[in-house]
C-alpha atoms as a PDB file:
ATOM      1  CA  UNK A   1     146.804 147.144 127.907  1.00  0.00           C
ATOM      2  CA  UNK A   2     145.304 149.175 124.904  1.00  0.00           C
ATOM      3  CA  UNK A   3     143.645 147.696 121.893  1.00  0.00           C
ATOM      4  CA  UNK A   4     144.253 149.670 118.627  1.00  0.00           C
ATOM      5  CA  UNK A   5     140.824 151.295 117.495  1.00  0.00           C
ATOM      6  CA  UNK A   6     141.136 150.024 114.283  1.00  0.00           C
ATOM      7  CA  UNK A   7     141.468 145.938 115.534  1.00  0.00           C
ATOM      8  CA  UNK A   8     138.565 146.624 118.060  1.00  0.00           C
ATOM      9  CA  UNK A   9     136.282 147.354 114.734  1.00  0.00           C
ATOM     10  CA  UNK A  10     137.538 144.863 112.840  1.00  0.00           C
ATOM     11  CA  UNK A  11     136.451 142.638 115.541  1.00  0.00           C
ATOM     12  CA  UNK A  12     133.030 144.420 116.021  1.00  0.00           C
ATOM     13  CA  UNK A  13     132.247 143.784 112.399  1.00  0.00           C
ATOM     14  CA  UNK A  14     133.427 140.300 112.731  1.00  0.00           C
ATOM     15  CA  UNK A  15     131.280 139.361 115.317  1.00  0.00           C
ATOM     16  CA  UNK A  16     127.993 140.946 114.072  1.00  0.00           C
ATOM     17  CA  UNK A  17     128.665 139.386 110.254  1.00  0.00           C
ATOM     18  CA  UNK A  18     129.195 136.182 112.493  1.00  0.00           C
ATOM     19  CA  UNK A  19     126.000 136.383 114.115  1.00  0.00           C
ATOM     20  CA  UNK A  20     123.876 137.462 111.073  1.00  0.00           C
ATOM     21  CA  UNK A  21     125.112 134.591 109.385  1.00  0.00           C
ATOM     22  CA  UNK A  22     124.002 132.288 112.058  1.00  0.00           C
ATOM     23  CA  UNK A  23     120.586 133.818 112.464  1.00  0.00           C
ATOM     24  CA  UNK A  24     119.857 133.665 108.695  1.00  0.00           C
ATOM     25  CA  UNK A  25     121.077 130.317 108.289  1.00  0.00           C
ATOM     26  CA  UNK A  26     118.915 128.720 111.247  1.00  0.00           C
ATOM     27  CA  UNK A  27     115.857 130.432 109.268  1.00  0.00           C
ATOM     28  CA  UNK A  28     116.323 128.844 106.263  1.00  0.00           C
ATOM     29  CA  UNK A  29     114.293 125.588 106.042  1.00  0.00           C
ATOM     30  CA  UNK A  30     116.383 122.281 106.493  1.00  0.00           C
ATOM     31  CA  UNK A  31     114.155 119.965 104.429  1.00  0.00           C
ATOM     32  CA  UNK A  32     113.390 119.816 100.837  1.00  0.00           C
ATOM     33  CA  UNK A  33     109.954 117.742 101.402  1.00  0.00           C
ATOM     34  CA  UNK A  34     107.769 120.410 100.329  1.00  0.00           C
ATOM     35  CA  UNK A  35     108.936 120.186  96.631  1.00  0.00           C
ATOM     36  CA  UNK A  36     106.199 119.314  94.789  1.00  0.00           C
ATOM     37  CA  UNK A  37     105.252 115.450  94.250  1.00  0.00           C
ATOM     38  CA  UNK A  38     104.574 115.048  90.865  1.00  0.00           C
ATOM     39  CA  UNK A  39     103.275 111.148  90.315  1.00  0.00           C
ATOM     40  CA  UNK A  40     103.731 108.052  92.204  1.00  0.00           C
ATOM     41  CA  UNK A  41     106.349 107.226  90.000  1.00  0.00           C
ATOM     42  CA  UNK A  42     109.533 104.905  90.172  1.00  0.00           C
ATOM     43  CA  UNK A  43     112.205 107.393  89.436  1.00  0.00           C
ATOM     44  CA  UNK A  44     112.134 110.726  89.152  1.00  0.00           C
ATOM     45  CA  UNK A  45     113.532 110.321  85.753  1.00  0.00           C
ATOM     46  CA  UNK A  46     111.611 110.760  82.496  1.00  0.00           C
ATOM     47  CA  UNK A  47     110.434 107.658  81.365  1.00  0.00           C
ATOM     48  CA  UNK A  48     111.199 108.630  77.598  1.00  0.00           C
ATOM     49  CA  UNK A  49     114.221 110.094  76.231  1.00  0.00           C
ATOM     50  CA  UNK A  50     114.257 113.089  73.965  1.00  0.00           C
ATOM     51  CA  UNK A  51     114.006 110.662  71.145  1.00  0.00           C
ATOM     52  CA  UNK A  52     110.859 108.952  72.585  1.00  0.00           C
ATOM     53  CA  UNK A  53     112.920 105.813  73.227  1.00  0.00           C
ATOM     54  CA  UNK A  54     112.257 104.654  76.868  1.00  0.00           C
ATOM     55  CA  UNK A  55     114.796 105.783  78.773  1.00  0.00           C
ATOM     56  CA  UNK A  56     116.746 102.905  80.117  1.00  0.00           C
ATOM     57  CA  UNK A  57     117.814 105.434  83.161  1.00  0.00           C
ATOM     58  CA  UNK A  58     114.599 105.207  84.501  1.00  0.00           C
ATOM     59  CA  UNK A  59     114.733 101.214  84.587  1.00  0.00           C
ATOM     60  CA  UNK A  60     118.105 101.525  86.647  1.00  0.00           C
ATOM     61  CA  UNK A  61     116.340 103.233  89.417  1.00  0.00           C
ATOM     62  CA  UNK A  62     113.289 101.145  89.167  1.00  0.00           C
ATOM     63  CA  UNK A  63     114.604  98.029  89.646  1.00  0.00           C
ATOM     64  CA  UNK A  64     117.557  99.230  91.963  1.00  0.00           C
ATOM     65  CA  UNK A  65     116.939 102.151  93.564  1.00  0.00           C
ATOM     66  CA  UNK A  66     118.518 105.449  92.532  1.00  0.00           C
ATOM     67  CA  UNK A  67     121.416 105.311  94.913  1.00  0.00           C
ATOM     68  CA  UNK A  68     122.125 102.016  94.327  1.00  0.00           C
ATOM     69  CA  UNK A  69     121.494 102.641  89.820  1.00  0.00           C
ATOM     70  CA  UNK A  70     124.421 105.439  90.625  1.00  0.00           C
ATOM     71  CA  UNK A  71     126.708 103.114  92.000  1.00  0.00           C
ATOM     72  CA  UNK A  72     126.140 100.468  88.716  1.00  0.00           C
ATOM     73  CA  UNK A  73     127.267 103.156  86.744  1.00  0.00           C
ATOM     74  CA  UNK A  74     130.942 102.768  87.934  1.00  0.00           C
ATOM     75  CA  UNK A  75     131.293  99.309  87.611  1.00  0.00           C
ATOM     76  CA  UNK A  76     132.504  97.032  84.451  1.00  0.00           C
ATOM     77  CA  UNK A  77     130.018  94.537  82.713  1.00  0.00           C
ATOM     78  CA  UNK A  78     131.922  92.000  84.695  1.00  0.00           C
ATOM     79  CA  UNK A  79     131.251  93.369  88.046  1.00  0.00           C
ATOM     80  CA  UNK A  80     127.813  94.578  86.602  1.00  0.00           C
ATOM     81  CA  UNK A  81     126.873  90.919  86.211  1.00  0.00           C
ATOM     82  CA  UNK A  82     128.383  89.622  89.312  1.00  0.00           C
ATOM     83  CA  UNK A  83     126.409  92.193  91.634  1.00  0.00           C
ATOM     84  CA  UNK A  84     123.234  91.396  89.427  1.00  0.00           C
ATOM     85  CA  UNK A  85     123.706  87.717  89.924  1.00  0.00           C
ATOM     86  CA  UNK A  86     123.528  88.385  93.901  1.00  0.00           C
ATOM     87  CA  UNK A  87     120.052  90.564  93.495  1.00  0.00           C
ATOM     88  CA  UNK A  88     118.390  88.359  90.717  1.00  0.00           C
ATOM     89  CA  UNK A  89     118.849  85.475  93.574  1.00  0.00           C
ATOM     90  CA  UNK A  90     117.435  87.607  96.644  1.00  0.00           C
ATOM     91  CA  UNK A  91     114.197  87.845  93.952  1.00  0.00           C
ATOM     92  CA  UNK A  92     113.482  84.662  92.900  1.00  0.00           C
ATOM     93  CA  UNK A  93     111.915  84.018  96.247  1.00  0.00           C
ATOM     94  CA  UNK A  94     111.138  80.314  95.237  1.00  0.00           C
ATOM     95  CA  UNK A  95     114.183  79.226  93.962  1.00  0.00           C
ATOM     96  CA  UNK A  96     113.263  77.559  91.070  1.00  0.00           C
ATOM     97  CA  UNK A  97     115.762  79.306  88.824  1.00  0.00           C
ATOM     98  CA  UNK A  98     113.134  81.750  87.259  1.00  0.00           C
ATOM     99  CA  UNK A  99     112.159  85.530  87.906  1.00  0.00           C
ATOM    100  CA  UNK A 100     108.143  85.303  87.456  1.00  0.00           C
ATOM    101  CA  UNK A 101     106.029  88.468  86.780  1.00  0.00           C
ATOM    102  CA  UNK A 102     104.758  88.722  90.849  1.00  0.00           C
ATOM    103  CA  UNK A 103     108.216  88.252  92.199  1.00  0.00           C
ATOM    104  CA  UNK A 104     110.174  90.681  89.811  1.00  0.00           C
ATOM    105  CA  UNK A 105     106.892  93.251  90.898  1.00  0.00           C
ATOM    106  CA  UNK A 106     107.358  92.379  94.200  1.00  0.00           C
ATOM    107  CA  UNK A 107     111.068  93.336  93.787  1.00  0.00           C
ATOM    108  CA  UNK A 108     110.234  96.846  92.340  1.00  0.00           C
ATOM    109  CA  UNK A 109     107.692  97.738  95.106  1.00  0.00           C
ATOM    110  CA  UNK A 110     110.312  96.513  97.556  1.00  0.00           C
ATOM    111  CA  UNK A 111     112.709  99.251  96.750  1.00  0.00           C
ATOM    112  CA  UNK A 112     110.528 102.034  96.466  1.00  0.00           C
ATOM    113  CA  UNK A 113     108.971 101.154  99.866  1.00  0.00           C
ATOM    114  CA  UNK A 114     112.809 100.818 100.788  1.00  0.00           C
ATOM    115  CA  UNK A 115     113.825 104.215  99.486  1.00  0.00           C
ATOM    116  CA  UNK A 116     110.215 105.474 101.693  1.00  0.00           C
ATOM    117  CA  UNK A 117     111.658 103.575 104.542  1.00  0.00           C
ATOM    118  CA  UNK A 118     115.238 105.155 104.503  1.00  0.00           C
ATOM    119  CA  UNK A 119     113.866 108.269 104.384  1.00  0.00           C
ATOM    120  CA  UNK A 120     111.526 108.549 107.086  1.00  0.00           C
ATOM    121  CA  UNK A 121     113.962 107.247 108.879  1.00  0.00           C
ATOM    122  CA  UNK A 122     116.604 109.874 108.266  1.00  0.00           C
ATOM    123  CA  UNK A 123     114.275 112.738 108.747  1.00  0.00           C
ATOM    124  CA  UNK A 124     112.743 111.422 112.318  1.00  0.00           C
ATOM    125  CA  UNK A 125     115.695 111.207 113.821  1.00  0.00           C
ATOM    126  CA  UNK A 126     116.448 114.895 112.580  1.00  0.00           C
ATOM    127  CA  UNK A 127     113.735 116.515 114.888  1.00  0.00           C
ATOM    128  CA  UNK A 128     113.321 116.325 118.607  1.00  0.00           C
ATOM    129  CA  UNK A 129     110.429 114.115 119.492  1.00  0.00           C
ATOM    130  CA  UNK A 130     107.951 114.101 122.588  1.00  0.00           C
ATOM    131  CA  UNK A 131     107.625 110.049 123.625  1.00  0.00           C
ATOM    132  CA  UNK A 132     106.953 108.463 120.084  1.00  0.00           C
ATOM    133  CA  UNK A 133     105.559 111.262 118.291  1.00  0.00           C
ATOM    134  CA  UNK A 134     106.285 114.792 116.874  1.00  0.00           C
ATOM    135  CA  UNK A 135     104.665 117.885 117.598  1.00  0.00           C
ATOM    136  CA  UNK A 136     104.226 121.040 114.711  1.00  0.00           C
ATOM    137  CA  UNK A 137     106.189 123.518 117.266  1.00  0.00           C
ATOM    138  CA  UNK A 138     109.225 120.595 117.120  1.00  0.00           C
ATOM    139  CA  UNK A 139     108.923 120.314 113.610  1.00  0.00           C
ATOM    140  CA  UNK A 140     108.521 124.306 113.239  1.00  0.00           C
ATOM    141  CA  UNK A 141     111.617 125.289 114.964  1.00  0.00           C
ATOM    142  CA  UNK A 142     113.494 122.144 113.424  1.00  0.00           C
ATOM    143  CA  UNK A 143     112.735 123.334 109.972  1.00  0.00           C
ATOM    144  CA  UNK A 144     112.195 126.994 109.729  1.00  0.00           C
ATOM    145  CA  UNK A 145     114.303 127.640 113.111  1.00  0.00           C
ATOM    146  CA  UNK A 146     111.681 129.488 115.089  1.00  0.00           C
ATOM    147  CA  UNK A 147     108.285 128.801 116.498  1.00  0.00           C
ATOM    148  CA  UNK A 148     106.232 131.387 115.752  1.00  0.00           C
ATOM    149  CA  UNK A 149     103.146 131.702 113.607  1.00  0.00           C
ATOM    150  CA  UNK A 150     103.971 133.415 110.103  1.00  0.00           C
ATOM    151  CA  UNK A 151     100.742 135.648 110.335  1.00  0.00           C
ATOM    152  CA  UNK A 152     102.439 137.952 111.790  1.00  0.00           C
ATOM    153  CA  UNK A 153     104.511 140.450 109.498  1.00  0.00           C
ATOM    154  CA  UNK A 154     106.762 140.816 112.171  1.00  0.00           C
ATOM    155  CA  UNK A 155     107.535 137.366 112.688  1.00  0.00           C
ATOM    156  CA  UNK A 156     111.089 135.907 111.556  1.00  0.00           C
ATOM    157  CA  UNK A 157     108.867 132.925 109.739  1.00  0.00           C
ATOM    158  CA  UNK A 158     106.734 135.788 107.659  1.00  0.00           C
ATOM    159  CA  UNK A 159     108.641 135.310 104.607  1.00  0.00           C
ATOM    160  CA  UNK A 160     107.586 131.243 104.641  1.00  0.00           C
ATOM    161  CA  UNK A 161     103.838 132.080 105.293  1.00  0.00           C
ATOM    162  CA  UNK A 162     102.987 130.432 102.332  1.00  0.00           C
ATOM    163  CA  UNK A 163     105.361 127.133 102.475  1.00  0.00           C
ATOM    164  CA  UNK A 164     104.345 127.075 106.433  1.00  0.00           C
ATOM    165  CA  UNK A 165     100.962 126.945 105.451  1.00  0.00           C
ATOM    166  CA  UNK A 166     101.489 124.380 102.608  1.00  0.00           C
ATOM    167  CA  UNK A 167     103.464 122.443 105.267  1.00  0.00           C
ATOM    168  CA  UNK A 168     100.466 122.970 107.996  1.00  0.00           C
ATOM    169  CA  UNK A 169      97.653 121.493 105.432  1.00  0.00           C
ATOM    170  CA  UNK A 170      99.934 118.353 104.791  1.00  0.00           C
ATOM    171  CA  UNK A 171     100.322 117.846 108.388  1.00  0.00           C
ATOM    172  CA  UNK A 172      96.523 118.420 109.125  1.00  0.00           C
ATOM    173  CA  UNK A 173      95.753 115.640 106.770  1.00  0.00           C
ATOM    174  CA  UNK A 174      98.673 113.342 108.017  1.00  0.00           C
ATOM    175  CA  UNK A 175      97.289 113.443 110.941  1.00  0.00           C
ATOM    176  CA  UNK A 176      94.739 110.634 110.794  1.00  0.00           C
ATOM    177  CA  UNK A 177      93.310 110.584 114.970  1.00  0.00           C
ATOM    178  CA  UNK A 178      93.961 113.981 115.152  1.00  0.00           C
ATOM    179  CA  UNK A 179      95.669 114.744 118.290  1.00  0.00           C
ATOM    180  CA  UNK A 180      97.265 117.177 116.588  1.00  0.00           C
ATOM    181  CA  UNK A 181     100.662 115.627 116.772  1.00  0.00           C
ATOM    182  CA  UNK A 182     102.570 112.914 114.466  1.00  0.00           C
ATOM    183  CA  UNK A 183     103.252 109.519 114.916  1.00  0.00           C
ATOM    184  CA  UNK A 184     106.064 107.799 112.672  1.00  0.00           C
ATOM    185  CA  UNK A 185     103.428 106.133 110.459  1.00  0.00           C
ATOM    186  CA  UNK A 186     101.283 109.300 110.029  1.00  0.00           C
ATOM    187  CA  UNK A 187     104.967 111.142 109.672  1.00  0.00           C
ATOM    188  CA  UNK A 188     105.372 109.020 106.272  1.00  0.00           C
ATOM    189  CA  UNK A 189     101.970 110.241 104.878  1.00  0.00           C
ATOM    190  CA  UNK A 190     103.170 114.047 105.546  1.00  0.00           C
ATOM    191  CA  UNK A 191     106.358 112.656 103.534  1.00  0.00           C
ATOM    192  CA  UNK A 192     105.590 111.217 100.826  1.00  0.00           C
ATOM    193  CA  UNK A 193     101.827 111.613  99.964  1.00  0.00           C
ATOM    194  CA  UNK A 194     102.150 110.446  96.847  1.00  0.00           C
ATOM    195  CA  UNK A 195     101.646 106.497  97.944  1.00  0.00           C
ATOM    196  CA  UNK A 196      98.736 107.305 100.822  1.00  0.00           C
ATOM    197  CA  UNK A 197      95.108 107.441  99.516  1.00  0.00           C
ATOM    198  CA  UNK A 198      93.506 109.542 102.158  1.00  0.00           C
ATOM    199  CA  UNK A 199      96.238 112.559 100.985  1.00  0.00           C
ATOM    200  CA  UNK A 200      95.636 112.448  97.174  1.00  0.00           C
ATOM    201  CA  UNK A 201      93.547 115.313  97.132  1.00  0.00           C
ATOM    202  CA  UNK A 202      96.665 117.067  98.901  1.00  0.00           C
ATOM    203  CA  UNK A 203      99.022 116.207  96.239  1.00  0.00           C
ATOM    204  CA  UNK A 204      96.987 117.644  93.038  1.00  0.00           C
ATOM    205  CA  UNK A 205      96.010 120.854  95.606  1.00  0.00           C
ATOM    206  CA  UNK A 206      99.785 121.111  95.932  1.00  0.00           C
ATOM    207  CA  UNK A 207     100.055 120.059  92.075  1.00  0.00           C
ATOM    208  CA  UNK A 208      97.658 123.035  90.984  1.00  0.00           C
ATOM    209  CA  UNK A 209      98.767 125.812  93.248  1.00  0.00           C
ATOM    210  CA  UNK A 210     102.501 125.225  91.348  1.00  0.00           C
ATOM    211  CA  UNK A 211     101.566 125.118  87.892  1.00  0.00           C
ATOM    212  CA  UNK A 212      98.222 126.892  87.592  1.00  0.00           C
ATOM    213  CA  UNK A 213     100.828 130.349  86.986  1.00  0.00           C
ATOM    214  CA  UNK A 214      97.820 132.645  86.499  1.00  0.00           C
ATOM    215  CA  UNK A 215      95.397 131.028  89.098  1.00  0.00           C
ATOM    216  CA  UNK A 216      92.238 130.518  87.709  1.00  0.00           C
ATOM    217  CA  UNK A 217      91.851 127.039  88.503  1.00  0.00           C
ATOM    218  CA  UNK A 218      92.610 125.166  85.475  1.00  0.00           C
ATOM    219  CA  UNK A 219      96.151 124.148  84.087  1.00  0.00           C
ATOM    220  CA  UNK A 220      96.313 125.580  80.865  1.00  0.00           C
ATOM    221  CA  UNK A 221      98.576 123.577  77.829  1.00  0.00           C
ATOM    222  CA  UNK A 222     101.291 126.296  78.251  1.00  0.00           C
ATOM    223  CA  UNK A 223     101.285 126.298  82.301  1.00  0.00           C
ATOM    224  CA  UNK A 224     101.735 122.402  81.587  1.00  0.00           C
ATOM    225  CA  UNK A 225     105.019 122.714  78.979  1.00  0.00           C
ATOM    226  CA  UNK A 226     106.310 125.214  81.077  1.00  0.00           C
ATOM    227  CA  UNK A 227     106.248 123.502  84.304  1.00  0.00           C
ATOM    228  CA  UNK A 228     108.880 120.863  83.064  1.00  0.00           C
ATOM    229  CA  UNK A 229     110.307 123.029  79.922  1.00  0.00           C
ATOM    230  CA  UNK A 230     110.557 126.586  80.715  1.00  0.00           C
ATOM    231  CA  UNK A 231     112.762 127.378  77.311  1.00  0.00           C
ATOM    232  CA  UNK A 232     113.593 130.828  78.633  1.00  0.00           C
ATOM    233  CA  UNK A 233     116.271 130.540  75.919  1.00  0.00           C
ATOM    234  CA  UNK A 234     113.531 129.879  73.135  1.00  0.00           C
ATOM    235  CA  UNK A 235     115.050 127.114  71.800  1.00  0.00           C
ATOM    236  CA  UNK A 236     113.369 124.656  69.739  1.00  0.00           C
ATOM    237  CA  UNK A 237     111.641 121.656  71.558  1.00  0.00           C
ATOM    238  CA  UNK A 238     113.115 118.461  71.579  1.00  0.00           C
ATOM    239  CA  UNK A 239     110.575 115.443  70.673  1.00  0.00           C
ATOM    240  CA  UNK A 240     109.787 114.743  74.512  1.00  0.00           C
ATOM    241  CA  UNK A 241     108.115 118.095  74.890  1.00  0.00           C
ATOM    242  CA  UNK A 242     106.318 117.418  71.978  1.00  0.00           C
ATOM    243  CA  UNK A 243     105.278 114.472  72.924  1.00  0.00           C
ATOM    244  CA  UNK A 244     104.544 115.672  75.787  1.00  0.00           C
ATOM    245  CA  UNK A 245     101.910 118.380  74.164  1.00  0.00           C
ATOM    246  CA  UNK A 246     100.287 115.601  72.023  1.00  0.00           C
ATOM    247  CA  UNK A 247      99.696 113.790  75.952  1.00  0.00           C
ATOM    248  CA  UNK A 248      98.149 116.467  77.064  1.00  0.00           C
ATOM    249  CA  UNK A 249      95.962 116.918  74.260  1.00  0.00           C
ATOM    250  CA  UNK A 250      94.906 113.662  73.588  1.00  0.00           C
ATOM    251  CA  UNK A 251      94.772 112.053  77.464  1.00  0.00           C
ATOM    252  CA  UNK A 252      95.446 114.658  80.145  1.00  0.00           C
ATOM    253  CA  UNK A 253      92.688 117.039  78.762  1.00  0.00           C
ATOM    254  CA  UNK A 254      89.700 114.535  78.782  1.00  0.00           C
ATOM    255  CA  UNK A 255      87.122 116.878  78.036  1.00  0.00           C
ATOM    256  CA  UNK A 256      89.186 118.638  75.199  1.00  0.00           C
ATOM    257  CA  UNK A 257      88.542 122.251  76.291  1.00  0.00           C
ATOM    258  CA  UNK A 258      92.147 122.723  76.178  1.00  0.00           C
ATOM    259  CA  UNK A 259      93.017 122.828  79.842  1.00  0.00           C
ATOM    260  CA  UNK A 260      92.983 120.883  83.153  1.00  0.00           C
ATOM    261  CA  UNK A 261      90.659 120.905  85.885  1.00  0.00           C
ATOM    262  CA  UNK A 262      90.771 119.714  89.387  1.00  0.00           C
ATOM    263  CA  UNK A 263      89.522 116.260  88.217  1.00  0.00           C
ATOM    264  CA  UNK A 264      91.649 115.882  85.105  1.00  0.00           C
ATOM    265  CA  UNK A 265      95.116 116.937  87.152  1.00  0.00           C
ATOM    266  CA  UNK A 266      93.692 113.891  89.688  1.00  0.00           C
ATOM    267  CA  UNK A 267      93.623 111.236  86.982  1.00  0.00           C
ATOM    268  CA  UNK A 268      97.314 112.507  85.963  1.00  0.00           C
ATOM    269  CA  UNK A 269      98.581 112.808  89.638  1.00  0.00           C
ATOM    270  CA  UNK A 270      97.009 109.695  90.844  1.00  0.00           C
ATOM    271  CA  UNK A 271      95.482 108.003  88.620  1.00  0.00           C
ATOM    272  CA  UNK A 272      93.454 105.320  90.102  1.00  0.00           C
ATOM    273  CA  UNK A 273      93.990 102.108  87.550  1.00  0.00           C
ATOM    274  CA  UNK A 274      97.800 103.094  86.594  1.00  0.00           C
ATOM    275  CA  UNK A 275     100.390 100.822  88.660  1.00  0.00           C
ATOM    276  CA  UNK A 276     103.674 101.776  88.290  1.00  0.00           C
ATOM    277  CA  UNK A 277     105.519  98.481  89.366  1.00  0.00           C
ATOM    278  CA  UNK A 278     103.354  96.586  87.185  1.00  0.00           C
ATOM    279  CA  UNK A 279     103.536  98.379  84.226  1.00  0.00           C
ATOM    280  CA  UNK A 280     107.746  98.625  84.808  1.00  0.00           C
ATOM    281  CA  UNK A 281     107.590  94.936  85.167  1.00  0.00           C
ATOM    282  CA  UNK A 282     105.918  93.950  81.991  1.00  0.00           C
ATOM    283  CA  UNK A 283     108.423  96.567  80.132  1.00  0.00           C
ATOM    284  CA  UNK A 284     111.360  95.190  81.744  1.00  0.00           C
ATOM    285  CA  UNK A 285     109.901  91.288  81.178  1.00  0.00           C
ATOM    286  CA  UNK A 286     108.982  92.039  77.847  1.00  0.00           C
ATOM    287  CA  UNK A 287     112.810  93.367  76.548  1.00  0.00           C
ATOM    288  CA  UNK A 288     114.719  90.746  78.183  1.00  0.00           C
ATOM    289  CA  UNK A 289     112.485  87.600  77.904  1.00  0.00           C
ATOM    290  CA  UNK A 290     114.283  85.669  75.105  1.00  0.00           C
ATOM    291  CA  UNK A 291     112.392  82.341  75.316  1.00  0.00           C
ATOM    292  CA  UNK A 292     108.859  84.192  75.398  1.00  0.00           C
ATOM    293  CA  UNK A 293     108.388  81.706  78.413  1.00  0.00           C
ATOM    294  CA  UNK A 294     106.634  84.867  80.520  1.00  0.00           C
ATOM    295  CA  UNK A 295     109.113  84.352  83.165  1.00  0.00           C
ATOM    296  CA  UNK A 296     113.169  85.646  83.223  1.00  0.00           C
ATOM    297  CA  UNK A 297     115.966  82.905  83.757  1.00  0.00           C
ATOM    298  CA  UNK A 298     119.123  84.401  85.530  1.00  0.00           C
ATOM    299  CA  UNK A 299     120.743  84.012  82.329  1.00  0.00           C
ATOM    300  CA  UNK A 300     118.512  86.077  80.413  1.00  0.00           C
ATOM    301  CA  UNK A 301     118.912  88.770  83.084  1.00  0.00           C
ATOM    302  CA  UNK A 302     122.637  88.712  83.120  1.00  0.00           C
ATOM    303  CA  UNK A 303     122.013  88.760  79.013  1.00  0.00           C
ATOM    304  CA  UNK A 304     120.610  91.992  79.310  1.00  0.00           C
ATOM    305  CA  UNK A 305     122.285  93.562  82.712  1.00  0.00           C
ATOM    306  CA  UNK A 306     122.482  97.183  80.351  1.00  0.00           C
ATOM    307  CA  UNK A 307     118.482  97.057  81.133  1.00  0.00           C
ATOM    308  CA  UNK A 308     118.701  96.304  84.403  1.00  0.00           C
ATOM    309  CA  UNK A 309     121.768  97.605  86.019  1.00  0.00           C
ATOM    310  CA  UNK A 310     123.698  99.713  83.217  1.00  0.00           C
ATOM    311  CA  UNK A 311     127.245  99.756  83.263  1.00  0.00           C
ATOM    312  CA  UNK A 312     130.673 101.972  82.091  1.00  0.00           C
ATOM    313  CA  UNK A 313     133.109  99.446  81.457  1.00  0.00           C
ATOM    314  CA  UNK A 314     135.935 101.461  82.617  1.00  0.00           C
ATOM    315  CA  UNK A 315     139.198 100.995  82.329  1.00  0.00           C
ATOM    316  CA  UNK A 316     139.995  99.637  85.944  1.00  0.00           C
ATOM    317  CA  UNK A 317     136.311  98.215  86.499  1.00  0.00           C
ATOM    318  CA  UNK A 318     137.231  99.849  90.077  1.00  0.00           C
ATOM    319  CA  UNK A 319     134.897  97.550  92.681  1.00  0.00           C
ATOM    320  CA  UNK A 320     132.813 100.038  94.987  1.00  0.00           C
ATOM    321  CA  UNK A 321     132.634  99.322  98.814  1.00  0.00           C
ATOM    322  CA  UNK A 322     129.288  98.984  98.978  1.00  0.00           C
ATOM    323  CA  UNK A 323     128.967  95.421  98.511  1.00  0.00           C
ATOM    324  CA  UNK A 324     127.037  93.933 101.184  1.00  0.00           C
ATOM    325  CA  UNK A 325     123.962  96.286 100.412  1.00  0.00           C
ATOM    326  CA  UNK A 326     121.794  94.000  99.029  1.00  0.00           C
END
């Protein structure tokens, strides 16, 4: 039987759309771990809100982890409090009805390491592994969807040379014994550099190639602003970017010649006396303890579960399924 001309084109056209689609799509890399890490941070939140007030938002994923803050945000103060109840008794470890300063810490480091965890997990069971460990070809063709080197122009990974290479001088420093392959511990360096020593100099290489715009080394005050406030609209600045200029000026650039070197983007990166947890704990300890005893009681907690948790008392206070996660 004949097939009309016109159907047998239609099809043709069909099929090679199809397969274009397909072959650009496996290109296109799968993973968004080659953003660039910006501190060793608890939330990728601002700490501060435009009105230099600290940002309670940031708290919420400190203390609970972001998927976890999101889920808060649905719930009434009465569920709020009930679900806070649970977690405030999974901290205090000792049960002696108080949160001290080491075990609300602990807490905090607990879910960042979780969130590290969860991760790692997610994205090692994404590539196909040799034995216990994954190879750069494996991890090449699982995230760009081809093998080959990008040094060639002709080479369908070309266009990625540069994330490729970025990608090839985390792994090269992830891998610790160098066998030129990954185990799942070394795998979590390559991930999240941010929390492993031996990669810090990684991070603010990664740091300076993003933000240094016109490449001569330094991060100029503009490059800086720009980097988290492009105002392509000119608008005026709200007061975070302003603080965020008077930062710069008065503790990124230590040597006040008005930009950032190598050394001063280190200290901001990963600076090496700043902890995170800690400093999150005294903040939190330091709103919500109402005795000034240095430790939290349950009920002062549940007194302030806006700080910890947040909440939207909604009209239905609609309970989320998700109740067994902690």
């Amino acid at each position: 039987m004949s097939r009309c001309p016109l159907a047998m084109k239609l099809l043709t056209v069909c099929l090679i759309v199809a397969l274009m689609v397909v072959a650009s799509s496996s290109a296109i890399p799968k993973t968004d771990h080659n953003k660039r890490v910006h501190e060793n941070k608890l939330s990728d939140l601002q700490h501060e809100d435009e009105d230099d007030e600290h940002n309670e938002d940031y708290d919420h994923e400190a203390f609970l982890g972001k998927e976890e803050a999101q889920d808060f945000e649905d719930l009434s103060p009465e569920e709020s409090k009930e679900r806070l109840g649970q977690i405030v008794d999974k901290i205090d470890k000792d049960k002696d009805g108080k949160v001290t300063e080491e075990e609300l810490k602990n807490w905090i480091q607990y879910i960042q390491r979780r969130y590290i965890v969860t991760d790692t997990e997610r994205m090692w069971k994404d590539h196909d592994l040799e034995g216990d460990a994954l190879h750069w070809n494996s991890y090449m063709k699982r995230t760009y969807g081809y093998e080959d080197s990008p040094d060639n122009a002709d080479s369908p990974t070309f266009s990625y040379k540069e994330t490729i290479e970025r990608d090839q001088r985390r792994w090269t420093a992830a891998d610790t014994d160098k066998d030129q392959k990954l185990s799942k511990e070394e795998f979590v360096h390559f991930l999240h550099p941010e929390d492993s020593d031996h990669m810090r100099d990684v991070v603010v290489q990664e740091t300076m190639e993003d933000i240094d715009k016109d490449k001569d080394g330094f991060i100029s005050l503009d490059e800086y602003i720009r980097d988290m406030y492009p105002n392509e609209n000119g608008e005026e600045e709200p007061e975070w970017v302003k603080s965020e200029r008077t930062q710069f000026e008065q503790y990124r650039d230590i040597n006040k010649d008005g930009k950032m070197d190598n050394d001063e983007v280190k200290n901001w990166i990963v600076p090496p006396d700043y902890d995170h947890s800690e400093a999150e704990t005294n903040h939190l300890i330091y709103e919500a303890d109402s005795d000034k005893d240095g430790n939290l009681s349950k009920e002062e907690i549940l007194e302030h579960y806006d700080l910890f948790v947040g909440s939207q008392a909604t009209d239905f206070g609609e309970a989320l399924t998700r109740h067994d996660e902690f």
